[in-house]
Structure formats: structure tokens, C-alpha cells
C-alpha atoms as a PDB file:
ATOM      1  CA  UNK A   1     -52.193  35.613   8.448  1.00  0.00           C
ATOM      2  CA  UNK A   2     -49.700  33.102   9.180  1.00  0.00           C
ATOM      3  CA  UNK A   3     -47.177  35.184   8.625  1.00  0.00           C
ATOM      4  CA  UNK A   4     -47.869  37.183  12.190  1.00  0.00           C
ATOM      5  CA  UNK A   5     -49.221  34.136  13.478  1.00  0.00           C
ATOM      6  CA  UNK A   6     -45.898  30.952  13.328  1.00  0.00           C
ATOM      7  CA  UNK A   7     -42.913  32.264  15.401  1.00  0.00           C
ATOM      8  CA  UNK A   8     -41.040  28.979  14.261  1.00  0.00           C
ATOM      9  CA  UNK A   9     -38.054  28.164  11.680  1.00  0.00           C
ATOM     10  CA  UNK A  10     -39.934  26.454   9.207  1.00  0.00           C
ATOM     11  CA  UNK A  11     -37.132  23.797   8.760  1.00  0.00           C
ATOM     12  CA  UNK A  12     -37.399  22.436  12.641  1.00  0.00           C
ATOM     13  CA  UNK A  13     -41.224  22.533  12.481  1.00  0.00           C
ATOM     14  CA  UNK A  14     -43.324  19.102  11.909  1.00  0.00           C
ATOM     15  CA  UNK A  15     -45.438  21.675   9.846  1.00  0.00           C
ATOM     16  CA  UNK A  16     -48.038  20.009   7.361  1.00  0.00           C
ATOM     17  CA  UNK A  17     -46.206  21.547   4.190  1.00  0.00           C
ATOM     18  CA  UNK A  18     -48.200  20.494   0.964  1.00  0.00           C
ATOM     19  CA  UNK A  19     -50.429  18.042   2.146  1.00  0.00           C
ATOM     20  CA  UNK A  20     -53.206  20.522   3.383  1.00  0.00           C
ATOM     21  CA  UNK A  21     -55.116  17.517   2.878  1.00  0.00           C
ATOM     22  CA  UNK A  22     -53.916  16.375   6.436  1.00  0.00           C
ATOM     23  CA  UNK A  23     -55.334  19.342   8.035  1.00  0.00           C
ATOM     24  CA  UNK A  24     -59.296  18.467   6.831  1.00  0.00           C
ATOM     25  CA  UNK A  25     -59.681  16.144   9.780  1.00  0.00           C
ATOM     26  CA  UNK A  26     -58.396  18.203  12.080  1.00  0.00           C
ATOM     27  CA  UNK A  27     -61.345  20.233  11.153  1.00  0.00           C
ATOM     28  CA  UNK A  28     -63.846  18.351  11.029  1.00  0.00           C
ATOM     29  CA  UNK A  29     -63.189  16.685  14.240  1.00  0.00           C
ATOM     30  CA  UNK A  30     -62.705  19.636  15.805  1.00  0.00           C
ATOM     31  CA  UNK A  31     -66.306  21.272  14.833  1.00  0.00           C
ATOM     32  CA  UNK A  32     -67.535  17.590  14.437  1.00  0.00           C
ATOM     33  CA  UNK A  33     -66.666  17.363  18.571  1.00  0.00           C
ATOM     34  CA  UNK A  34     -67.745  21.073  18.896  1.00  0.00           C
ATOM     35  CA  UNK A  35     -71.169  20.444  17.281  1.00  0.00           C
ATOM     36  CA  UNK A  36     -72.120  16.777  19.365  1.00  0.00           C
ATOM     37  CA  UNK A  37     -71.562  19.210  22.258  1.00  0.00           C
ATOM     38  CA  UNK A  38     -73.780  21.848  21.905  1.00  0.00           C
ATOM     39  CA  UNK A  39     -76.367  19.817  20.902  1.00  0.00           C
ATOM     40  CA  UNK A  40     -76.446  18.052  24.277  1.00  0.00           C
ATOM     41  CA  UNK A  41     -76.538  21.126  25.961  1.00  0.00           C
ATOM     42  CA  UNK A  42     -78.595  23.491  23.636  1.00  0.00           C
ATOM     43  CA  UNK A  43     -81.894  23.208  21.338  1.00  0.00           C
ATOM     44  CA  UNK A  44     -81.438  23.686  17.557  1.00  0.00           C
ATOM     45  CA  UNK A  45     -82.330  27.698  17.344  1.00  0.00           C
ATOM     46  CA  UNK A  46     -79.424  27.966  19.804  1.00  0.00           C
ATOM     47  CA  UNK A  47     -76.927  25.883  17.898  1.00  0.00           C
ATOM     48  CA  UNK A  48     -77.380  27.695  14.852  1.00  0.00           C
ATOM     49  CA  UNK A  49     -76.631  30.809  16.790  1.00  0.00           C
ATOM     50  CA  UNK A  50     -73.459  29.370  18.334  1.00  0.00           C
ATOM     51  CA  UNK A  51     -72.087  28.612  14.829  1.00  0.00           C
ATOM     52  CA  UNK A  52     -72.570  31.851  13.467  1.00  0.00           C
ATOM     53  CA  UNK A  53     -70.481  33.088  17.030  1.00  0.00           C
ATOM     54  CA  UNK A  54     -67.843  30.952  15.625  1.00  0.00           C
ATOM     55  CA  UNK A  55     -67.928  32.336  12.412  1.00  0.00           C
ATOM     56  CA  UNK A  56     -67.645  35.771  13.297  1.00  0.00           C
ATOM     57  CA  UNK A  57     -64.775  35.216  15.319  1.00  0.00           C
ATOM     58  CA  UNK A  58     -62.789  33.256  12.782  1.00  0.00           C
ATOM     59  CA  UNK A  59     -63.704  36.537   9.852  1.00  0.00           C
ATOM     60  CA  UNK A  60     -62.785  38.953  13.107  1.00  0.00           C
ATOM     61  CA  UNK A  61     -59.426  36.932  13.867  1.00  0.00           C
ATOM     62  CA  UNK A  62     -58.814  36.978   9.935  1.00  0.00           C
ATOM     63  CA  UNK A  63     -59.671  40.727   9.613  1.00  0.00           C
ATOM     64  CA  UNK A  64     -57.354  41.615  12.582  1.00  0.00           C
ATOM     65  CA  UNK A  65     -54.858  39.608  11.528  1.00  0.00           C
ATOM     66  CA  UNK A  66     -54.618  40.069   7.535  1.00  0.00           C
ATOM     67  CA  UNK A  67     -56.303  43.510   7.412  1.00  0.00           C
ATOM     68  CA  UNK A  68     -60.074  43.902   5.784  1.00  0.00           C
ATOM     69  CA  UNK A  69     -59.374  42.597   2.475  1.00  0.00           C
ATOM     70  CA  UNK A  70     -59.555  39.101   4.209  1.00  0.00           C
ATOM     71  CA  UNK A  71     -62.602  39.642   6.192  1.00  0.00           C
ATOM     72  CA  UNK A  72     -64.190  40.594   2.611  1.00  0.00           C
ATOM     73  CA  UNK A  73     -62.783  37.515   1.132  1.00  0.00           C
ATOM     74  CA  UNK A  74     -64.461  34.745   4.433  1.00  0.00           C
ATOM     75  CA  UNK A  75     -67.752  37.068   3.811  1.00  0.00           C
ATOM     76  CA  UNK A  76     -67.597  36.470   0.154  1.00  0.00           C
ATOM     77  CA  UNK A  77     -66.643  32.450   1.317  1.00  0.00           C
ATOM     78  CA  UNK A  78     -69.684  32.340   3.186  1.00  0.00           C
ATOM     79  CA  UNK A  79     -72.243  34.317   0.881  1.00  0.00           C
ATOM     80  CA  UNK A  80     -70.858  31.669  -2.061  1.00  0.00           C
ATOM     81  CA  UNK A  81     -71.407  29.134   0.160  1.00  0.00           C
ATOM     82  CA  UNK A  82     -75.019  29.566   0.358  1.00  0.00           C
ATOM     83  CA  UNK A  83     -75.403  30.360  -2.940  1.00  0.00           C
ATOM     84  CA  UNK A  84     -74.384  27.353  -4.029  1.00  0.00           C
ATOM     85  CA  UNK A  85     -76.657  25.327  -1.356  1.00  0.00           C
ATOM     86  CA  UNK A  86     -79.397  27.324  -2.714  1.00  0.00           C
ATOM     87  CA  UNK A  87     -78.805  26.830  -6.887  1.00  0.00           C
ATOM     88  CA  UNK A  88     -78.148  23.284  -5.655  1.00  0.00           C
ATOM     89  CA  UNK A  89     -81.448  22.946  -4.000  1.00  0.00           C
ATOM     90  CA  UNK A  90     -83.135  24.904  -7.113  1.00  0.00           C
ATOM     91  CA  UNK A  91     -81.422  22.481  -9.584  1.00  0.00           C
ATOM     92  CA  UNK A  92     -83.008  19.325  -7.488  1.00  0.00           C
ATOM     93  CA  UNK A  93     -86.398  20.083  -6.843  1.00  0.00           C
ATOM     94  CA  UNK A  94     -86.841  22.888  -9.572  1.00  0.00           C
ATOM     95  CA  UNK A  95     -88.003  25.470  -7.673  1.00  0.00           C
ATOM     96  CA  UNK A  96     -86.500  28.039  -5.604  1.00  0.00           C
ATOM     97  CA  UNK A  97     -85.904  27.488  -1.525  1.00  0.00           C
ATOM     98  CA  UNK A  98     -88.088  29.463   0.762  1.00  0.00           C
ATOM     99  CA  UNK A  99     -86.096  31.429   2.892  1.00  0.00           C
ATOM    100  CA  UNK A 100     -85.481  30.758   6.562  1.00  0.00           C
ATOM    101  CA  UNK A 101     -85.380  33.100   9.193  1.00  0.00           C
ATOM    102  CA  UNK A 102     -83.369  32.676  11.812  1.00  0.00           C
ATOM    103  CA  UNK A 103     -84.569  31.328  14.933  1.00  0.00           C
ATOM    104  CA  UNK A 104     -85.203  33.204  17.591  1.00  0.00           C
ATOM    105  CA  UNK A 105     -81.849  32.009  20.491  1.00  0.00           C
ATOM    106  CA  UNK A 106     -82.769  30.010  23.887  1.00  0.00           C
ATOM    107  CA  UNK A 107     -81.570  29.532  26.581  1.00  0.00           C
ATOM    108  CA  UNK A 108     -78.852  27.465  25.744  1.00  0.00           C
ATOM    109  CA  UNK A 109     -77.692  30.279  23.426  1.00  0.00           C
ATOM    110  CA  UNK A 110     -74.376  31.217  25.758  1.00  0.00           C
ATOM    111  CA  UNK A 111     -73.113  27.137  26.487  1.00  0.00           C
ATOM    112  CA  UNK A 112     -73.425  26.907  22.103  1.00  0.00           C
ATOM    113  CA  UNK A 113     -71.875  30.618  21.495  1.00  0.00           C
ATOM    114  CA  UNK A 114     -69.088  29.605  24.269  1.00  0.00           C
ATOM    115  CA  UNK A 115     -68.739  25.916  22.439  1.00  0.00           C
ATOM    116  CA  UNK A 116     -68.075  27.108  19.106  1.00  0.00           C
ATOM    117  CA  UNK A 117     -66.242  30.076  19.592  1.00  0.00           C
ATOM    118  CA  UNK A 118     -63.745  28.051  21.224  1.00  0.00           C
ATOM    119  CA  UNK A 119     -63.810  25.840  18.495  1.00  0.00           C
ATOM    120  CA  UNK A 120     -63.270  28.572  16.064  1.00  0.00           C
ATOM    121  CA  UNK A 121     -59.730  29.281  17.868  1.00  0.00           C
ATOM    122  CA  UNK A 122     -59.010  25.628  18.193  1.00  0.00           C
ATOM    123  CA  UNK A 123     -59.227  25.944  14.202  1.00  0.00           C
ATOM    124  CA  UNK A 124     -56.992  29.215  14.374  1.00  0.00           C
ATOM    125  CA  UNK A 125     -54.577  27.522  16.439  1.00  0.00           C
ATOM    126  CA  UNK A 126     -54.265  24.431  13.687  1.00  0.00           C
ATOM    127  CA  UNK A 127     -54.191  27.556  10.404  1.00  0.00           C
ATOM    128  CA  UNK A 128     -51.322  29.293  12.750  1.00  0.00           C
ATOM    129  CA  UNK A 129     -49.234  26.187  12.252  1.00  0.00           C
ATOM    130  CA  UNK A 130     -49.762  25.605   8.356  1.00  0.00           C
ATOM    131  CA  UNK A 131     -47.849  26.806   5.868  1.00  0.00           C
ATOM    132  CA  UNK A 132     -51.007  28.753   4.361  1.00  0.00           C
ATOM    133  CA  UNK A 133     -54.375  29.627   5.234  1.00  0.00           C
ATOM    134  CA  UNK A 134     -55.959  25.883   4.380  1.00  0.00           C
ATOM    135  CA  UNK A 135     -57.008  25.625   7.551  1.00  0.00           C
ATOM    136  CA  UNK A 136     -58.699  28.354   7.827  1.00  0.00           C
ATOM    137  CA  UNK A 137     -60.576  27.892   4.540  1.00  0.00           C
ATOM    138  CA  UNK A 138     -61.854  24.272   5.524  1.00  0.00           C
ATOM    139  CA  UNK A 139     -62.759  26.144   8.896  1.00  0.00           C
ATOM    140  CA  UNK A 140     -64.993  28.506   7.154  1.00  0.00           C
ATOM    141  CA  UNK A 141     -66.546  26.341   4.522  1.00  0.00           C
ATOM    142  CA  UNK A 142     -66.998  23.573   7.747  1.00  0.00           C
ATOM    143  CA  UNK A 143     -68.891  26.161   9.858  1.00  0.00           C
ATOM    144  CA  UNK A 144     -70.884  27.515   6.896  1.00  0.00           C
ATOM    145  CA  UNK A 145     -72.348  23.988   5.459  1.00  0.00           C
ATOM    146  CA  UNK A 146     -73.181  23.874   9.675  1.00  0.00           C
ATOM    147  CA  UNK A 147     -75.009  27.043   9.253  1.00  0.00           C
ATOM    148  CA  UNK A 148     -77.007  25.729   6.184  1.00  0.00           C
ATOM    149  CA  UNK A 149     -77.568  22.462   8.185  1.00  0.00           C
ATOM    150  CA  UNK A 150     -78.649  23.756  11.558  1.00  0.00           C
ATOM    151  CA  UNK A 151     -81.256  25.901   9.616  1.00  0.00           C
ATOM    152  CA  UNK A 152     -82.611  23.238   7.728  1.00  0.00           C
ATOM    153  CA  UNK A 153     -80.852  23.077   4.226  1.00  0.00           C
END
């Protein structure tokens, strides 16, 4: 993706190189800012609903950018992802998790949608400048453990 994406000779560019490392809080603050945000605008149900906004558009972005075999690989990121949360949760407490619907959006649905899709491209703005697709991994696996949170573990 970053291929299409960074215009820029690589040897001028203050690019992050191999230290993806550096990019994490760039993440985190960016979705860590996104998600104080929402929450003083929105209620919970519409939160959770604004995350999954932003996740779409980063597997979207991905899929239009690096063609479908990438979109499979975030939806395969994000179905992992909960896996794991939920053989986690049935290692701890020995039983399995009951599921959770999700909640039904409120009002505040369209402020949280708007907050997180825009931090979604903040976080494609940061992957277009990397040497790989780090970014864009810690964006997905940042939004998902959101998703698990928002609903309640």
C-alpha cells in the first residue's frame, strides 16, 4: 500500500525505517485522542459504532489501495483478534463468554462515526509515510482491542 501511497525519495525522507516501534505512539495517541472525544460527545452504544466506522474505512482504504487480498488479511486481523480476547477470557474464568450484541446507535452515532473515521485517515496518513504497513497493523489491532472494550470485553 505504501508503494502507491509515499511520492518521496526514500533517502531525503525523515522516514521511520526499522524502528516501527516509533510509530506505536503515534497510534495510540491518535485513537487514544480520538476515543476521549467521542466519549464526551456520544454514549457508549454510539462509540462502539464509531470505531467500527473507523475500521471499515481503514480495511476499505487497504482494499482500494492493495487490492482484496489485503482487505481479507485486516478481516482475518480483526476476526483473530477476537478470538484471542475470547480463548483469553475462556482460559481465565473457565467458561465460555456470552456473546454481545451490538448496541443499538444514538444519537451521538454521527459526531463518534465522524471522530473516528477521521482518525482512521490520521492513521493512514502516518502508514503512508513508513517504510511498511506497521502502521497500519497497530491501527487495526488498536481499533479492534477498542471494539472488544467498548462492548464490554
Amino acid at each position: 500500500m505504501n508503494e502507491v501511497q509515499n511520492h518521496e525519495d526514500p533517502t531525503d525522507a525523515a522516514v521511520m525505517g526499522d524502528d516501527a516501534e516509533s510509530m506505536a505512539p503515534v497510534v495510540t495517541a491518535i485513537l487514544g485522542t480520538a476515543i476521549a472525544a467521542a466519549l464526551k460527545r456520544a454514549g457508549t452504544a454510539d462509540v462502539t459504532h464509531g470505531v467500527i466506522a473507523g475500521l471499515r474505512l481503514l480495511r476499505s482504504a487497504a482494499e482500494s489501495e492493495a487490492g482484496y487480498t489485503m482487505g481479507a488479511a485486516i478481516d482475518t486481523a480483526i476476526r483473530t483478534r477476537l478470538l484471542v480476547e475470547n480463548l483469553s477470557a475462556l482460559r481465565t474464568t473457565g467458561s465460555a463468554p456470552a456473546p454481545v450484541p451490538l448496541p443499538e446507535p444514538g444519537p451521538g452515532v454521527a459526531i463518534a462515526s465522524a471522530i473516528f473515521v477521521s482518525a482512521a485517515e490520521s492513521c493512514l496518513t502516518v502508514n503512508a509515510h513508513a517504510e511498511d504497513n506497521g502502521p497500519l497493523e497497530m491501527a487495526v489491532f488498536a481499533f479492534s482491542t477498542q471494539l472488544i472494550q467498548q462492548l464490554g470485553g
